[in-house]
Protein backbone atom coordinates (compact mmCIF):
# COMPACT_ATOMS: atom_id res chain seq x y z
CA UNK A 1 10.63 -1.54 46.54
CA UNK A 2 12.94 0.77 48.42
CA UNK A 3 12.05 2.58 51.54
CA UNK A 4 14.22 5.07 53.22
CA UNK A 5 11.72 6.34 55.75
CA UNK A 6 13.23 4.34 58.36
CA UNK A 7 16.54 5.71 57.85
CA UNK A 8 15.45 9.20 58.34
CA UNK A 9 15.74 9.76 62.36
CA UNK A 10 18.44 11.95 63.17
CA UNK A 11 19.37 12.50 59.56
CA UNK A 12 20.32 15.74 59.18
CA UNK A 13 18.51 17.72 56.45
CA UNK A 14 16.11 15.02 56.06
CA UNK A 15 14.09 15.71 53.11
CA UNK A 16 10.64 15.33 54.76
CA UNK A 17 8.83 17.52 52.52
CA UNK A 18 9.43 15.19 50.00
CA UNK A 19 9.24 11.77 51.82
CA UNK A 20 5.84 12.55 53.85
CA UNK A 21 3.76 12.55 50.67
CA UNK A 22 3.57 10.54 47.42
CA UNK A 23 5.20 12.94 44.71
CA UNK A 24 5.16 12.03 41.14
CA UNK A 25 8.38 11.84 39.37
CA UNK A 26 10.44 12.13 42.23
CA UNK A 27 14.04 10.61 42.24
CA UNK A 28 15.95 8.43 43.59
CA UNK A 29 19.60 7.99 43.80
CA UNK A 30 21.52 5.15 45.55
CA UNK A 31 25.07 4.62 45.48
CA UNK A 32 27.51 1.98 47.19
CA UNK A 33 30.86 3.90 49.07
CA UNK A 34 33.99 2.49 49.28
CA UNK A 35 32.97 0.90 52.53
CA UNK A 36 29.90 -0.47 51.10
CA UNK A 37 27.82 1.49 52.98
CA UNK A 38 24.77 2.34 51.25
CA UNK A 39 24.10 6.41 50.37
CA UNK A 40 20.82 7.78 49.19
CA UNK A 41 19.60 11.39 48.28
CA UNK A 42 16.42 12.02 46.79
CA UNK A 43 15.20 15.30 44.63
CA UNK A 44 11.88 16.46 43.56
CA UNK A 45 11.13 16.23 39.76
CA UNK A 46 11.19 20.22 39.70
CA UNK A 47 15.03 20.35 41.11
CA UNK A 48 17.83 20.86 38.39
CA UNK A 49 19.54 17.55 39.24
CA UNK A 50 15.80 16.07 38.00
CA UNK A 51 16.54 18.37 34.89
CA UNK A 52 19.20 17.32 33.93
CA UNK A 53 18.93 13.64 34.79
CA UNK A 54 15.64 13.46 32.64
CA UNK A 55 17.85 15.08 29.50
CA UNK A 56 19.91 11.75 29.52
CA UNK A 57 18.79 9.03 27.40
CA UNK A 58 22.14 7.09 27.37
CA UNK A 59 21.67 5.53 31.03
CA UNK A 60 21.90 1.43 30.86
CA UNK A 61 19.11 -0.03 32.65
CA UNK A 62 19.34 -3.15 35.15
CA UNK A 63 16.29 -3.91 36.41
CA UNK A 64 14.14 -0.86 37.37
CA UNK A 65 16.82 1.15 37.78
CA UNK A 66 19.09 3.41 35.93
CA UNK A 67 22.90 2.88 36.09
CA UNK A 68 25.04 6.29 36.09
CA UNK A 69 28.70 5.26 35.19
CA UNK A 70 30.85 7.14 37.86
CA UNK A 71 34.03 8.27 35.84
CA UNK A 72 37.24 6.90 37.39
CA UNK A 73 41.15 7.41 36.12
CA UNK A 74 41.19 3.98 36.00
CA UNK A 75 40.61 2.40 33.18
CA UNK A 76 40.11 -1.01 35.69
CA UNK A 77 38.78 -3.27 32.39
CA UNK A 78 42.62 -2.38 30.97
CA UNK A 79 44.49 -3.05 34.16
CA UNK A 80 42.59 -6.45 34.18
CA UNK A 81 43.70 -7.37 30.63
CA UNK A 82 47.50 -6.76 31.15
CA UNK A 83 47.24 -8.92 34.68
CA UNK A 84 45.99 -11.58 32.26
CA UNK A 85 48.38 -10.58 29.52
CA UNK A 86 51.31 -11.35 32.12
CA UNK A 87 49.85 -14.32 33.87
CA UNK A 88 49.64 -15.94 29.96
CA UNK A 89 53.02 -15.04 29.65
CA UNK A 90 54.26 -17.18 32.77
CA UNK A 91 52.96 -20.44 31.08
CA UNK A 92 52.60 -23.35 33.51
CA UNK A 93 52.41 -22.21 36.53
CA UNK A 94 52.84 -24.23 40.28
CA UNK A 95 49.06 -25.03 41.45
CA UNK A 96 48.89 -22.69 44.50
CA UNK A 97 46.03 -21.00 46.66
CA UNK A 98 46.00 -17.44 49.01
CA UNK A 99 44.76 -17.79 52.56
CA UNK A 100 43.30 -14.73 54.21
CA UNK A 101 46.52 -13.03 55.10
CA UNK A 102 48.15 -14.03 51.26
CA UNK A 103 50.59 -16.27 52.29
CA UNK A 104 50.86 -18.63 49.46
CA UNK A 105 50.04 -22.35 49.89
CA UNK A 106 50.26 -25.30 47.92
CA UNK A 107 46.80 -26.65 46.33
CA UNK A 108 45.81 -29.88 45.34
CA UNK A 109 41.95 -29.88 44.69
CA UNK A 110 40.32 -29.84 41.69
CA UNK A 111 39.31 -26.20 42.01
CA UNK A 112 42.73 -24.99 41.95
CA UNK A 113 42.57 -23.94 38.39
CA UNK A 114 40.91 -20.65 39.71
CA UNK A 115 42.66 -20.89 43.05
CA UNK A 116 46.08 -20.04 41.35
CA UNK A 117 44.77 -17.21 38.83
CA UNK A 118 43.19 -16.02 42.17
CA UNK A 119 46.48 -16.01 43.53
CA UNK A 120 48.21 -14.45 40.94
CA UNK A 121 45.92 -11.17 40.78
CA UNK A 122 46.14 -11.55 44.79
CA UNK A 123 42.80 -12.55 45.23
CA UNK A 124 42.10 -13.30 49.21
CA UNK A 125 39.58 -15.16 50.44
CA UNK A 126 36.59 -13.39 51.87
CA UNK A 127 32.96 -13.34 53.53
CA UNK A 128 31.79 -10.80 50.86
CA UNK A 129 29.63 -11.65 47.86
CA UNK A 130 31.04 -9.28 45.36
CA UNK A 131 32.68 -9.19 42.42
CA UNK A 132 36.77 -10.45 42.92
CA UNK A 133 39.12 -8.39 41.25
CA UNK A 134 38.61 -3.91 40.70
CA UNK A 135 35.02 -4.95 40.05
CA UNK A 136 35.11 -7.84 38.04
CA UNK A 137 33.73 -10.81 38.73
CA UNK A 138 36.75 -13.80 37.75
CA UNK A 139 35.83 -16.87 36.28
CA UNK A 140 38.27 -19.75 35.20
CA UNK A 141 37.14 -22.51 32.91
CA UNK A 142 39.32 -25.68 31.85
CA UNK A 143 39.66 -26.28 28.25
CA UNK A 144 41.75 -29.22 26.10
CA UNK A 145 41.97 -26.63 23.42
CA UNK A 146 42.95 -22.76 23.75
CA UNK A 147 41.50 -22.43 20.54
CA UNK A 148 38.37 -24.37 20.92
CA UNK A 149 37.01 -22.62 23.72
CA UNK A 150 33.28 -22.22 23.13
CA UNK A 151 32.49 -26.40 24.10
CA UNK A 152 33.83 -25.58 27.74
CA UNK A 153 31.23 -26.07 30.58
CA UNK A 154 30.96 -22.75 33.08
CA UNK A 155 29.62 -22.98 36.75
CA UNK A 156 28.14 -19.64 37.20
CA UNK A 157 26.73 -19.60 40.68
CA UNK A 158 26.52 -22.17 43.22
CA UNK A 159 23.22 -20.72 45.52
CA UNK A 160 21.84 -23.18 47.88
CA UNK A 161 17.94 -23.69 48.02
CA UNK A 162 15.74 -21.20 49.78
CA UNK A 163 12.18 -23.22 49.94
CA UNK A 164 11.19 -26.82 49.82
CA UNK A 165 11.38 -29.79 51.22
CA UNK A 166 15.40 -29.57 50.70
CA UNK A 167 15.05 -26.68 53.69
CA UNK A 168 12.21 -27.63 55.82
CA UNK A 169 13.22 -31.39 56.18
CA UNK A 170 17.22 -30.81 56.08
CA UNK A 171 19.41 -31.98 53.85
CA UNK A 172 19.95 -35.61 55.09
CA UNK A 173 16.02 -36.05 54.53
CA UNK A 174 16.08 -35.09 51.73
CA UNK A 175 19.23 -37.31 49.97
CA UNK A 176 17.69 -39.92 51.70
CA UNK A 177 14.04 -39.32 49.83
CA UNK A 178 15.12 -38.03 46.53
CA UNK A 179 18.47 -39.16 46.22
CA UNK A 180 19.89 -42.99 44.58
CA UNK A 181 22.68 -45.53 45.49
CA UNK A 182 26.30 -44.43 44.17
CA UNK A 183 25.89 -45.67 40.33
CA UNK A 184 29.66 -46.58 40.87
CA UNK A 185 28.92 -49.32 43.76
CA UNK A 186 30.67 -47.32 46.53
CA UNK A 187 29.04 -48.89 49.28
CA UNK A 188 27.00 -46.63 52.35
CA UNK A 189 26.86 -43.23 50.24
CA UNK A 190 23.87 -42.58 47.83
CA UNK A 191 24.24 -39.41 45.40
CA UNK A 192 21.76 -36.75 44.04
CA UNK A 193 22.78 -35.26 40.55
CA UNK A 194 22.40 -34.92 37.19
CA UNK A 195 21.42 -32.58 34.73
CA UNK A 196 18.21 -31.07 35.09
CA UNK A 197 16.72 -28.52 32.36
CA UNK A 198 13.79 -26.31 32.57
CA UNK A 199 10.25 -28.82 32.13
CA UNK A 200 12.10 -32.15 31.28
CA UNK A 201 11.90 -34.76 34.07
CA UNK A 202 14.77 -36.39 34.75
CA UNK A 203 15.42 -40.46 34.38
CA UNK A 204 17.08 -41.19 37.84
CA UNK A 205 15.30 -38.94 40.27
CA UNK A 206 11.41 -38.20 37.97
CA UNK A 207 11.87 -34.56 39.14
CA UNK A 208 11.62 -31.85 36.77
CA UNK A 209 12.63 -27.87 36.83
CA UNK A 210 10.17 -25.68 36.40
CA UNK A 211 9.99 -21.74 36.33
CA UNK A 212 7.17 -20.30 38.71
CA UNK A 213 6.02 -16.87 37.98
CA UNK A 214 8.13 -16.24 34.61
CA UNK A 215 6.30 -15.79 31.08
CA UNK A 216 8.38 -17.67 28.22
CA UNK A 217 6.59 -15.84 25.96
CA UNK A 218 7.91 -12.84 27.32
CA UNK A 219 11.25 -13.56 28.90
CA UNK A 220 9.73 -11.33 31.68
CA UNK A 221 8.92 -12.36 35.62
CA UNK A 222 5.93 -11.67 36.06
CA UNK A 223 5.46 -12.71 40.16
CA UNK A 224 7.74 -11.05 42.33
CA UNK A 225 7.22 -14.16 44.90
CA UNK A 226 8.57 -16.12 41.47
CA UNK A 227 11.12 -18.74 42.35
CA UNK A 228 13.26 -21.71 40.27
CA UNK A 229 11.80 -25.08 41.77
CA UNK A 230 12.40 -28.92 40.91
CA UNK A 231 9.25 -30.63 41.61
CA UNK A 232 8.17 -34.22 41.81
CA UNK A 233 5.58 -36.39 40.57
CA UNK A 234 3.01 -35.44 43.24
CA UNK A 235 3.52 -32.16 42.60
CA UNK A 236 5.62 -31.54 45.86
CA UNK A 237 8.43 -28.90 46.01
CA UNK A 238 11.79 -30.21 46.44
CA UNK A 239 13.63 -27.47 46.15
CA UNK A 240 13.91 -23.81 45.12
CA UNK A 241 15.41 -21.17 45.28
CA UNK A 242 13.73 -17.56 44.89
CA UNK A 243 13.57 -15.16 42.00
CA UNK A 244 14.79 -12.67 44.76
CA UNK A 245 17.80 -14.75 46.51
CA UNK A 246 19.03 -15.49 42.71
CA UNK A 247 18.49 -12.07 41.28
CA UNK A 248 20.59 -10.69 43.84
CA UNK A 249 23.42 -12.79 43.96
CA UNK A 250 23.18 -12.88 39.92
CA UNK A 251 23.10 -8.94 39.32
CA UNK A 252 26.01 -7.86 42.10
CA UNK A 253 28.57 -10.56 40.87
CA UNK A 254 28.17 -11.03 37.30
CA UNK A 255 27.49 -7.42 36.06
CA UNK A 256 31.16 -7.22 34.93
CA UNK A 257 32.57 -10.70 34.61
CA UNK A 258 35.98 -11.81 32.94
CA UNK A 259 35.49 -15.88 31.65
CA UNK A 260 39.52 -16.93 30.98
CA UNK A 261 40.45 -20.14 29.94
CA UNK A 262 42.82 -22.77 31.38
CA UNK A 263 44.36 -25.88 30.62
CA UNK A 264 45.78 -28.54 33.29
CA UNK A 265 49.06 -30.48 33.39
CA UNK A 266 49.28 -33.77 36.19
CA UNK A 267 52.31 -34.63 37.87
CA UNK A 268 53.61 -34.46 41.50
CA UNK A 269 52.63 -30.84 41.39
CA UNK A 270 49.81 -29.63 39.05
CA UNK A 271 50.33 -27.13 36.87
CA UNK A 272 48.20 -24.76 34.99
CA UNK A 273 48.43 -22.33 32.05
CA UNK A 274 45.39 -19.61 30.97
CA UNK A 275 44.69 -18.83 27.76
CA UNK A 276 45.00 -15.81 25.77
CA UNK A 277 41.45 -15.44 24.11
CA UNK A 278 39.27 -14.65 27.24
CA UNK A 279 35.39 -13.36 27.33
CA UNK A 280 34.20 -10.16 28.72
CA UNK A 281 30.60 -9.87 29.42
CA UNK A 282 29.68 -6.35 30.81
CA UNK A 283 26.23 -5.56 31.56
CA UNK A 284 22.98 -7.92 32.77
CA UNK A 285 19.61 -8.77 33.53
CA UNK A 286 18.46 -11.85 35.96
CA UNK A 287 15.70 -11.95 33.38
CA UNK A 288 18.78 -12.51 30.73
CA UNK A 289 19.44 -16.04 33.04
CA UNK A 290 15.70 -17.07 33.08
CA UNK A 291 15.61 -17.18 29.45
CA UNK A 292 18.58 -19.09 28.74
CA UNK A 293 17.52 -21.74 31.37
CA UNK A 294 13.75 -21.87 29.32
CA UNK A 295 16.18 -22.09 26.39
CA UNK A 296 17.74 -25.26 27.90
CA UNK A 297 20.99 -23.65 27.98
CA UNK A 298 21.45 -22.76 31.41
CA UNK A 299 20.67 -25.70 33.39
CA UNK A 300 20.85 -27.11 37.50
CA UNK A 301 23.57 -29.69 37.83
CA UNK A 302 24.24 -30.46 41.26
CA UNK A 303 26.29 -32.66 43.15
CA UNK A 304 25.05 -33.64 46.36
CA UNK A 305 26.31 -36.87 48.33
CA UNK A 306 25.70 -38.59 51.39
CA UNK A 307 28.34 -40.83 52.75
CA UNK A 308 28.91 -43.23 56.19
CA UNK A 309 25.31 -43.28 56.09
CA UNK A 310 25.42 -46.32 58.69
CA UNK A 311 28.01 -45.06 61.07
CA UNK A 312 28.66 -41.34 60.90
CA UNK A 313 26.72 -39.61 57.75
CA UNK A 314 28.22 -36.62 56.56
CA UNK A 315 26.46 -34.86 54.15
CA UNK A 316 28.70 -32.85 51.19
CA UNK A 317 26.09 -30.36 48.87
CA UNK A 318 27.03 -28.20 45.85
CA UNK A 319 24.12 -26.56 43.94
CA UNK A 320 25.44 -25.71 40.51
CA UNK A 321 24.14 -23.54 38.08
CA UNK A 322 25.80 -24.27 34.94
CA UNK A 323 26.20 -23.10 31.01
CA UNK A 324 28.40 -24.19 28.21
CA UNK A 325 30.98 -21.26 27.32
CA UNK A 326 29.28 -20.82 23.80
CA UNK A 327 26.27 -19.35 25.43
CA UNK A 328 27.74 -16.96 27.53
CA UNK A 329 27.54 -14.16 25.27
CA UNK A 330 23.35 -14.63 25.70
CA UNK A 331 23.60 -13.53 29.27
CA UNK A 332 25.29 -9.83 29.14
CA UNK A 333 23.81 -6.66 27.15
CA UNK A 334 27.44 -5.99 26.06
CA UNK A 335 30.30 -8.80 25.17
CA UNK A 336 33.47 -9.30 23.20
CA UNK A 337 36.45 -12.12 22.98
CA UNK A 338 39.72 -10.00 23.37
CA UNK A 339 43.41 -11.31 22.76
CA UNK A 340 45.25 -10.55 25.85
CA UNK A 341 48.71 -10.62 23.91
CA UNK A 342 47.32 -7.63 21.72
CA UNK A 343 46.84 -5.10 24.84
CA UNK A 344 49.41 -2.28 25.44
């Protein structure tokens, strides 16, 4: 639901004729500026803008709404591609990371794969939650093959739980309740992860995933309080995270996402080299990720420790959603594998 009514004071030209009564057909536009400001302008379904918007059939759809295309002069899905085309053409590159003012640093952490193509299409670091590079979203995955690359396992988002016992008890609590000794004997930590997939309970922790307010029958949500929860054998919410936070975050950084392979070479200073096949998935639905995770294929895989727990405890959380590469084309309306060497 989207109400502008609040906006109005002091708008000049307000539209109040057609805000102050429930028209049918009326139309909304939004649009994002530069700026990210937000812009609206409605019409009534009698105007000529109505007209000719109604005339269109083409539109895609995301959501409830209706995506217009702006036209640019850049063609920002080929500038992307040669950027790629040259960084494959480097080979192994020095492991390096930007900092906020893109002075180049040294990296040694095992996220430095998509640190250094980050740095190479001068990717900053920055508060926003949007896509990373002229509107696409940038995602490196590490492969032992560049020409096996559909076995390669993706993190696609890493949200952190809106509801449960996770949020209302703190994170400490809740390590401490659901969580297990470090399998490895590391003494004074204990660990919650694993996979977990939609209605299977997992062995070390007897939680299982479930999907409140979707219809697998469908592949539609059908409560718009719907949320992603693990629950336990009582029937208690652990954790969850709502159809709302995760449709959100999903839609505004994945609707145009590059996937580009990588491979890793250890030494004194890592290296890294990206592929030249890379995936291009243009075009989603949150509805799109619910389906794959009732599928099993999209799945929760987090890993959440708590260590010094007798002296100091210091709690480190990453909630992982995760998918294996070969199901990534399941998740956009529109995808294709290019060959970066082939682009002009």
């Amino acid at each position: 639901e989207v109400r502008f009514s609040g906006f109005l004071n002091k708008c000049e030209k307000a539209p109040s004729e057609l805000m102050t009564q429930r028209l049918v057909d009326r139309l909304l536009f939004l649009s994002v500026s530069s700026n990210y400001q937000i812009i609206g302008f409605v019409t009534s379904p009698e105007s000529e803008l109505a007209n000719e918007f109604n005339k269109e059939s083409s539109f895609r759809e995301t959501g409830v709404f209706k995506v217009i295309e702006l036209i640019s002069k850049l063609n920002t899905r080929l500038v992307l591609l040669r950027e790629l085309k040259r960084i494959h053409e480097l080979g192994w590159i020095n492991s390096k990371r930007l900092d906020s003012l893109g002075n180049i640093l040294p990296c040694d952490a095992p996220q430095c794969g998509g640190y250094t193509l980050e740095a190479e299409l001068g990717i900053t670091p920055n508060g926003f939650s949007k896509p990373d590079f002229m509107g696409w979203e940038i995602k490196q995955f590490g492969v032992n093959n560049f020409k096996r690359v559909g076995s390669a396992t993706i993190t696609l988002m890493t949200p952190e739980p809106t509801g449960g016992f996770y949020v209302s008890e703190g994170k400490q609590a809740f390590i401490k309740k659901y969580g297990y000794k470090d399998k490895t004997g590391r003494e004074d930590r204990m660990n919650f992860g694993g996979i977990y997939k939609v209605n299977k309970i997992h062995p070390s922790t007897n939680l299982i995933l479930n999907l409140i307010g979707f219809d697998e029958s469908t592949g539609k949500i059908k409560a718009a309080d719907g949320k992603i929860a693990l629950i336990d054998s009582l029937g208690n919410e652990v954790a969850s995270w709502s159809f709302s936070s995760m449709l959100e975050h999903w839609t505004r950084k994945h609707n145009q996402t590059c996937y580009i392979p990588s491979q890793l070479q250890k030494g004194v200073i890592k290296r890294y080299q990206y592929g030249n096949q890379v995936i291009l998935g243009i075009g989603t639905d949150f509805q799109l990720f619910l389906r794959e995770m009732c599928a099993g294929n999209v799945y929760y895989d987090p890993g959440i420790k708590l260590e010094n727990i007798s002296t100091k405890p210091e709690v480190k959380a990453r909630s992982q959603f995760r998918v294996k590469s070969m199901y990534l084309p399941n998740l956009y309306k529109l995808n294709e594998t290019t060959d970066v060497t082939l682009v002009v």
